[in-house]
C-alpha atoms as a PDB file:
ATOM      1  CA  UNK A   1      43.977  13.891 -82.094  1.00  0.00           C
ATOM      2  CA  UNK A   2      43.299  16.517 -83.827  1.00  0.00           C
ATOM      3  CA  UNK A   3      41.613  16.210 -87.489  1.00  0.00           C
ATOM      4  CA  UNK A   4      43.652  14.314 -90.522  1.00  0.00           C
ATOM      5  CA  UNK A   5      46.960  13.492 -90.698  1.00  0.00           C
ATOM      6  CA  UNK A   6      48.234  13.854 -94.555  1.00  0.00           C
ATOM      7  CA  UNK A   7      51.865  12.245 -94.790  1.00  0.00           C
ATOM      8  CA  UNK A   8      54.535  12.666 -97.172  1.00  0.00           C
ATOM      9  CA  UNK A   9      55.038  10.456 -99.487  1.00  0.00           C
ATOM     10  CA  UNK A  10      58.222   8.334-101.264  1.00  0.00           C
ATOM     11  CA  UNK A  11      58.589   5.463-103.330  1.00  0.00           C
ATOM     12  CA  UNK A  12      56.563   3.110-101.765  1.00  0.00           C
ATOM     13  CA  UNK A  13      54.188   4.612 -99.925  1.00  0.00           C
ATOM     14  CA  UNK A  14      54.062   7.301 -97.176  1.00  0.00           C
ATOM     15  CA  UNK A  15      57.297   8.246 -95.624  1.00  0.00           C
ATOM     16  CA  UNK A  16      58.454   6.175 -93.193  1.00  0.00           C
ATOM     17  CA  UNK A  17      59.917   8.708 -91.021  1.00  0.00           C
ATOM     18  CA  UNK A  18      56.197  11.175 -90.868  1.00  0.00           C
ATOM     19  CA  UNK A  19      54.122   7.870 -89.948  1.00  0.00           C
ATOM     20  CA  UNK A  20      56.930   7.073 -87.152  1.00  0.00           C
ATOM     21  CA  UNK A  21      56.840  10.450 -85.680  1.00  0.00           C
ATOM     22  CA  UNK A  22      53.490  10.699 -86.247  1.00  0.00           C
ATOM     23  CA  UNK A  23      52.803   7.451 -83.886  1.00  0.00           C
ATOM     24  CA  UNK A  24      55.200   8.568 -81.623  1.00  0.00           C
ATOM     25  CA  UNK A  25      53.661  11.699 -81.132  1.00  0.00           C
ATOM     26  CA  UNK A  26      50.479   9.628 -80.914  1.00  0.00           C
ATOM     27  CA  UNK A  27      51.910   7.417 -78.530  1.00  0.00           C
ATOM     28  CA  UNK A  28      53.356  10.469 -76.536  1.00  0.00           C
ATOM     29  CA  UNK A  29      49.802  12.127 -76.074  1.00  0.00           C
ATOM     30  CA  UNK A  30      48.083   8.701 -75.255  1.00  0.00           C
ATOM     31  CA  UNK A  31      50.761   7.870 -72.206  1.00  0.00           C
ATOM     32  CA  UNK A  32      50.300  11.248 -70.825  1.00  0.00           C
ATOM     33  CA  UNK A  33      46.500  11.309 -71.076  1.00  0.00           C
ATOM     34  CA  UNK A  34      46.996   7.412 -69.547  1.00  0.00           C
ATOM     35  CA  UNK A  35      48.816   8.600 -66.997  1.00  0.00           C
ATOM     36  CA  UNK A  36      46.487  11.897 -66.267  1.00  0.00           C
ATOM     37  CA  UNK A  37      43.395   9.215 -66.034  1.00  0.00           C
ATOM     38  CA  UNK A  38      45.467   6.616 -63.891  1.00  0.00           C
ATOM     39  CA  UNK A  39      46.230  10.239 -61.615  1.00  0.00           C
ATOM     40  CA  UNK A  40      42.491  10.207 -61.960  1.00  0.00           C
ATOM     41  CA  UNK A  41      41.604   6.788 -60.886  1.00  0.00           C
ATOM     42  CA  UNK A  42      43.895   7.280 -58.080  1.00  0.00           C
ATOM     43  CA  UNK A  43      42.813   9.782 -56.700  1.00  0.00           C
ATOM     44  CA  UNK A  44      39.210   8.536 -56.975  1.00  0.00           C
ATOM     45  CA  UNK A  45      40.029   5.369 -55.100  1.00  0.00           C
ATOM     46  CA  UNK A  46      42.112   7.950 -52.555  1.00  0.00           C
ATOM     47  CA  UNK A  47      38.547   9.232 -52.273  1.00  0.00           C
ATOM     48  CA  UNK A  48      36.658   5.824 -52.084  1.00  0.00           C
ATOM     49  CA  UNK A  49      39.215   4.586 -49.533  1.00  0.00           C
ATOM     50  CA  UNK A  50      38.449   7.936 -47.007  1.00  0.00           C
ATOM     51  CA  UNK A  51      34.759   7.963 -47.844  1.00  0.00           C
ATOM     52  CA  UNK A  52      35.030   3.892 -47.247  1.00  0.00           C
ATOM     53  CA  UNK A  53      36.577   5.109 -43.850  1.00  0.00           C
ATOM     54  CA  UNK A  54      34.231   7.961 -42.864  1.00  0.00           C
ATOM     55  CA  UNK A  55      31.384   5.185 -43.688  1.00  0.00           C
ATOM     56  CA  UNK A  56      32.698   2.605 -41.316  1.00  0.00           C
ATOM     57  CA  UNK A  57      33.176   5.589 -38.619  1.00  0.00           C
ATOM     58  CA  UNK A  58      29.880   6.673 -39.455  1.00  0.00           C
ATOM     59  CA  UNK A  59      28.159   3.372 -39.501  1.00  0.00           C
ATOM     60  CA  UNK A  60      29.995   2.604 -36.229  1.00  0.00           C
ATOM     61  CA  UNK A  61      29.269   6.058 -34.342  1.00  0.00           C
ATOM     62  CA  UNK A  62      25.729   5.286 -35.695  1.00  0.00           C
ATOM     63  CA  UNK A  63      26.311   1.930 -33.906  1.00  0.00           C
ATOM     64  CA  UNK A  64      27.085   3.270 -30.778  1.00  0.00           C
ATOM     65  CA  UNK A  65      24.539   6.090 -30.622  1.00  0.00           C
ATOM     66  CA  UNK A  66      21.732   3.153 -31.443  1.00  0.00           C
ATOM     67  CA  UNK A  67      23.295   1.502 -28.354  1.00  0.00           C
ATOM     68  CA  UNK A  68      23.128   4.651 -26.242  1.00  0.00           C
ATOM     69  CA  UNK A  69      19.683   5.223 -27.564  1.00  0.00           C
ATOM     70  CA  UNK A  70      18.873   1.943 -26.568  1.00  0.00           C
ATOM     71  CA  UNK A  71      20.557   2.119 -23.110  1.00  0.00           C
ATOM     72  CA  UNK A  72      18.753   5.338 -22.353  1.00  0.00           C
ATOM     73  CA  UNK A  73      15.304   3.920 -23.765  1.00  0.00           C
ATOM     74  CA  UNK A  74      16.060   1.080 -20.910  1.00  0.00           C
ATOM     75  CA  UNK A  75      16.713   3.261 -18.733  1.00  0.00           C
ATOM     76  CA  UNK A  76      13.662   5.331 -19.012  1.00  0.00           C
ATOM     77  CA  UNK A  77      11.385   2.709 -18.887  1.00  0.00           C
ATOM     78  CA  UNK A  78      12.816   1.325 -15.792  1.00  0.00           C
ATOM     79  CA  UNK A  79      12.925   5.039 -14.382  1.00  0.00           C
ATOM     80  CA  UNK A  80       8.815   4.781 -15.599  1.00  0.00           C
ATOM     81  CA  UNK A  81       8.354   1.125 -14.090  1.00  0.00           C
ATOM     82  CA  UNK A  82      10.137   2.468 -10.825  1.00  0.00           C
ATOM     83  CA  UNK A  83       8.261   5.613 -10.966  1.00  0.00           C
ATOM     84  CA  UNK A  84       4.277   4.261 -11.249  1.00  0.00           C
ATOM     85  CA  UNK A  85       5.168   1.568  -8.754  1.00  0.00           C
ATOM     86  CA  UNK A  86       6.200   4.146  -6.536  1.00  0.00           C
ATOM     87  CA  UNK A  87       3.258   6.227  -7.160  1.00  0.00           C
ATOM     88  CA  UNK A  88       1.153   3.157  -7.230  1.00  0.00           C
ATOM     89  CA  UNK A  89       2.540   2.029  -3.601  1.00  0.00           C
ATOM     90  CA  UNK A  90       1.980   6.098  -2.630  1.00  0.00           C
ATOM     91  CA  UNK A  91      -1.814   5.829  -3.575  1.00  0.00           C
ATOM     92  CA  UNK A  92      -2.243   2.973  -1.824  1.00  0.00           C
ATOM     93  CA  UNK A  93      -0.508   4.033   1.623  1.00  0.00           C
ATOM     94  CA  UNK A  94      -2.843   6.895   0.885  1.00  0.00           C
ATOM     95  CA  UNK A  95      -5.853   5.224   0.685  1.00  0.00           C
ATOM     96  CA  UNK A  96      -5.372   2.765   3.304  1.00  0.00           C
ATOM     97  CA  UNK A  97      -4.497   6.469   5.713  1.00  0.00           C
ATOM     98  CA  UNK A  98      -7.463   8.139   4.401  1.00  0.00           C
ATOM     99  CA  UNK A  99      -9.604   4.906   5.305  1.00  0.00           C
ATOM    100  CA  UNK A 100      -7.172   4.871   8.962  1.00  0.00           C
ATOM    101  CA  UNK A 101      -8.166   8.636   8.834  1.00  0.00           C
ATOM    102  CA  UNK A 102     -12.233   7.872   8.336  1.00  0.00           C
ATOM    103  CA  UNK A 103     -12.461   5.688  11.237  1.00  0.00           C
ATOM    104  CA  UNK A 104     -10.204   7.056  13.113  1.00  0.00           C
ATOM    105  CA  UNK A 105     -13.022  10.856  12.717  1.00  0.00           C
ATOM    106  CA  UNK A 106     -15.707   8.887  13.122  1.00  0.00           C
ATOM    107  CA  UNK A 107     -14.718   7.580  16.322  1.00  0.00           C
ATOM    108  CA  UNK A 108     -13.915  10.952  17.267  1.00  0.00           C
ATOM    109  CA  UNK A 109     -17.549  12.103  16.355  1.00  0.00           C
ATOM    110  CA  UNK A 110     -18.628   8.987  18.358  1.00  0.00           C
ATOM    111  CA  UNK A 111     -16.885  10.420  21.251  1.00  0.00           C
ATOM    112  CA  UNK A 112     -17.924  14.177  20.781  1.00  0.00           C
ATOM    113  CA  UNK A 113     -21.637  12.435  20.825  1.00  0.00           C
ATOM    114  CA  UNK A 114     -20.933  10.774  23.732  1.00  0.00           C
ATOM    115  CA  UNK A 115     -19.202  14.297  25.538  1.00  0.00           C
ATOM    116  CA  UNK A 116     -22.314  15.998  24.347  1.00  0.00           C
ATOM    117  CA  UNK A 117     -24.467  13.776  26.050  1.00  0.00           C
ATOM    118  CA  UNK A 118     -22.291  13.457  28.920  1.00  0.00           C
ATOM    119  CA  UNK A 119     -22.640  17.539  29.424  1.00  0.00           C
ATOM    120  CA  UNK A 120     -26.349  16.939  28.829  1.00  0.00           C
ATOM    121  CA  UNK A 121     -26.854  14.676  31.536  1.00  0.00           C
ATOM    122  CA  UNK A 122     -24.434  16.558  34.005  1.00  0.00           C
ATOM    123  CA  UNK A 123     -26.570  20.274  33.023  1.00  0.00           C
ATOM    124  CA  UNK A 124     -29.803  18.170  33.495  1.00  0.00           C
ATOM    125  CA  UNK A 125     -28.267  16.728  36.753  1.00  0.00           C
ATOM    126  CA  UNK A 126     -27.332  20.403  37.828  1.00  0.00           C
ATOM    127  CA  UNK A 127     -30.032  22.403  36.988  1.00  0.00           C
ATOM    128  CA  UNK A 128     -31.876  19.429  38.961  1.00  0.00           C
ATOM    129  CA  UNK A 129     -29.592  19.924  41.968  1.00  0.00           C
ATOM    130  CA  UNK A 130     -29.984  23.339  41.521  1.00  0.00           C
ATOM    131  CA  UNK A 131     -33.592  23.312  41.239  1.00  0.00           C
ATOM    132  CA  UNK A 132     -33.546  21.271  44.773  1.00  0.00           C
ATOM    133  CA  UNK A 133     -31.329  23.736  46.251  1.00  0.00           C
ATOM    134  CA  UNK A 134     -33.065  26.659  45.098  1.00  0.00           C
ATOM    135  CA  UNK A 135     -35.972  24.763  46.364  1.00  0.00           C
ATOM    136  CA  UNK A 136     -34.473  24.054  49.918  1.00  0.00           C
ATOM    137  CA  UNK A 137     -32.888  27.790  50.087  1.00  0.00           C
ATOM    138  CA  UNK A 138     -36.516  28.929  49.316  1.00  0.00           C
ATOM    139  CA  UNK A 139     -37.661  26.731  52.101  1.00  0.00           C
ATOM    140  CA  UNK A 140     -34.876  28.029  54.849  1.00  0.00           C
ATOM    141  CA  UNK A 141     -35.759  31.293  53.255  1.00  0.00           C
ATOM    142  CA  UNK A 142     -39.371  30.881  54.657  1.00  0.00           C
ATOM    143  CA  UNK A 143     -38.792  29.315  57.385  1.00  0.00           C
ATOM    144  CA  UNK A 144     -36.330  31.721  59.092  1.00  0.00           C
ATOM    145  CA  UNK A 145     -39.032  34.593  58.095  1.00  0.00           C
ATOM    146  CA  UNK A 146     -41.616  32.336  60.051  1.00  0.00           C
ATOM    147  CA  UNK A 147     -39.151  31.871  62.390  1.00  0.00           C
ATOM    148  CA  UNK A 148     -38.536  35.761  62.517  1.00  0.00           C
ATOM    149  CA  UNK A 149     -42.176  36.800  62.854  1.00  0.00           C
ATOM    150  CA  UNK A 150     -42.240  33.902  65.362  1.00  0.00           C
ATOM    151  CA  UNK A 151     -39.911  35.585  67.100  1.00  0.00           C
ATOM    152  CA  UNK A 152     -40.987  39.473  66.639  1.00  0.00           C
ATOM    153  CA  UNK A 153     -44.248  37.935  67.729  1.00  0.00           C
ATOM    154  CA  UNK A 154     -42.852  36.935  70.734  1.00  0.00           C
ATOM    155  CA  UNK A 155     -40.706  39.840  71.564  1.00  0.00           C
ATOM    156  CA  UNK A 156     -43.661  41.997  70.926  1.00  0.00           C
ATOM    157  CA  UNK A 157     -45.558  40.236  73.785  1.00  0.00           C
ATOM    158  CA  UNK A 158     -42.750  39.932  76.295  1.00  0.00           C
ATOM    159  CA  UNK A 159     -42.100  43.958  75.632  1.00  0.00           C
ATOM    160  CA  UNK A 160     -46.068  43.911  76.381  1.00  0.00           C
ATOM    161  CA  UNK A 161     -45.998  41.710  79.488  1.00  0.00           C
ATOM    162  CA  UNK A 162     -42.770  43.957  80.333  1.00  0.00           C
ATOM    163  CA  UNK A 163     -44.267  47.026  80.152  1.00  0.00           C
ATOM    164  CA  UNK A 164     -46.492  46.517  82.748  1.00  0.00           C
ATOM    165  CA  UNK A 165     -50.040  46.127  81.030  1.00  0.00           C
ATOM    166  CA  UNK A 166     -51.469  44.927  84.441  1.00  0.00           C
END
């Protein structure tokens, strides 16, 4: 409204006809300016309705991500559970090898001992036997040269007593 309205006047008063029009005009703004805010409102609660909408999508994907998150939380920490009891059961099959393992090397040593003294014995046994038979090939050795000088000896004198030393 814009600034004051001076009316005409008549007999008694302001003129009938200017105050009419005038409220009419008045009237005329305020239904359009009614209607432009009711336009207003309505498309505000257009707006509330769809951001109502988008909310309840949004709250629901939110829903079903905090589900997923959830599932996938579960399922990592079962993955985790599975995976220490599996390394848990591999450290102990190792441990219980590696002790299988131990005993399993020293008896091994235990045996290479045992070889070792084995060959010990046999090389004491054959350098023994050796010994003897070095000792009894010596012997033969000597006794075929006695035997042989024995024997030169002899041939010596019966060449003598051949020859005619009479």
């Amino acid at each position: 409204m814009s600034g004051e309205k001076k009316f005409g006047t008549s007999a008694f008063g302001f003129s009938k006809s200017d105050v009419n029009a005038y409220i009419e005009r008045l009237l005329s703004e305020f239904d359009v300016r009614l209607k432009e805010k009711d336009d207003e409102i309505s498309n505000l609660k257009l707006q509330i309705r769809e951001m109502k909408l988008r909310y309840e999508s949004d709250a629901h994907d939110v829903e079903s991500v905090a589900k997923e998150k959830e599932r996938i939380a579960s399922v990592l920490i079962t993955a985790q559970e599975t995976a220490n009891s599996i390394i848990e059961e591999a450290r102990g099959r190792a441990d219980e090898e590696r002790i299988q393992l131990g005993h399993t090397l020293e008896r091994e040593r235990e045996k290479i001992i045992d070889i070792k003294r084995d060959i010990k014995s046999i090389k004491t046994q054959i350098t023994e036997m050796l010994e003897k038979y070095q000792g009894s090939l010596n012997e033969s050795e000597e006794f075929i040269e006695t035997m042989e000088e024995e024997y030169n000896v002899v041939e010596i004198d019966s060449e003598e007593s051949y020859s005619g030393v009479d």
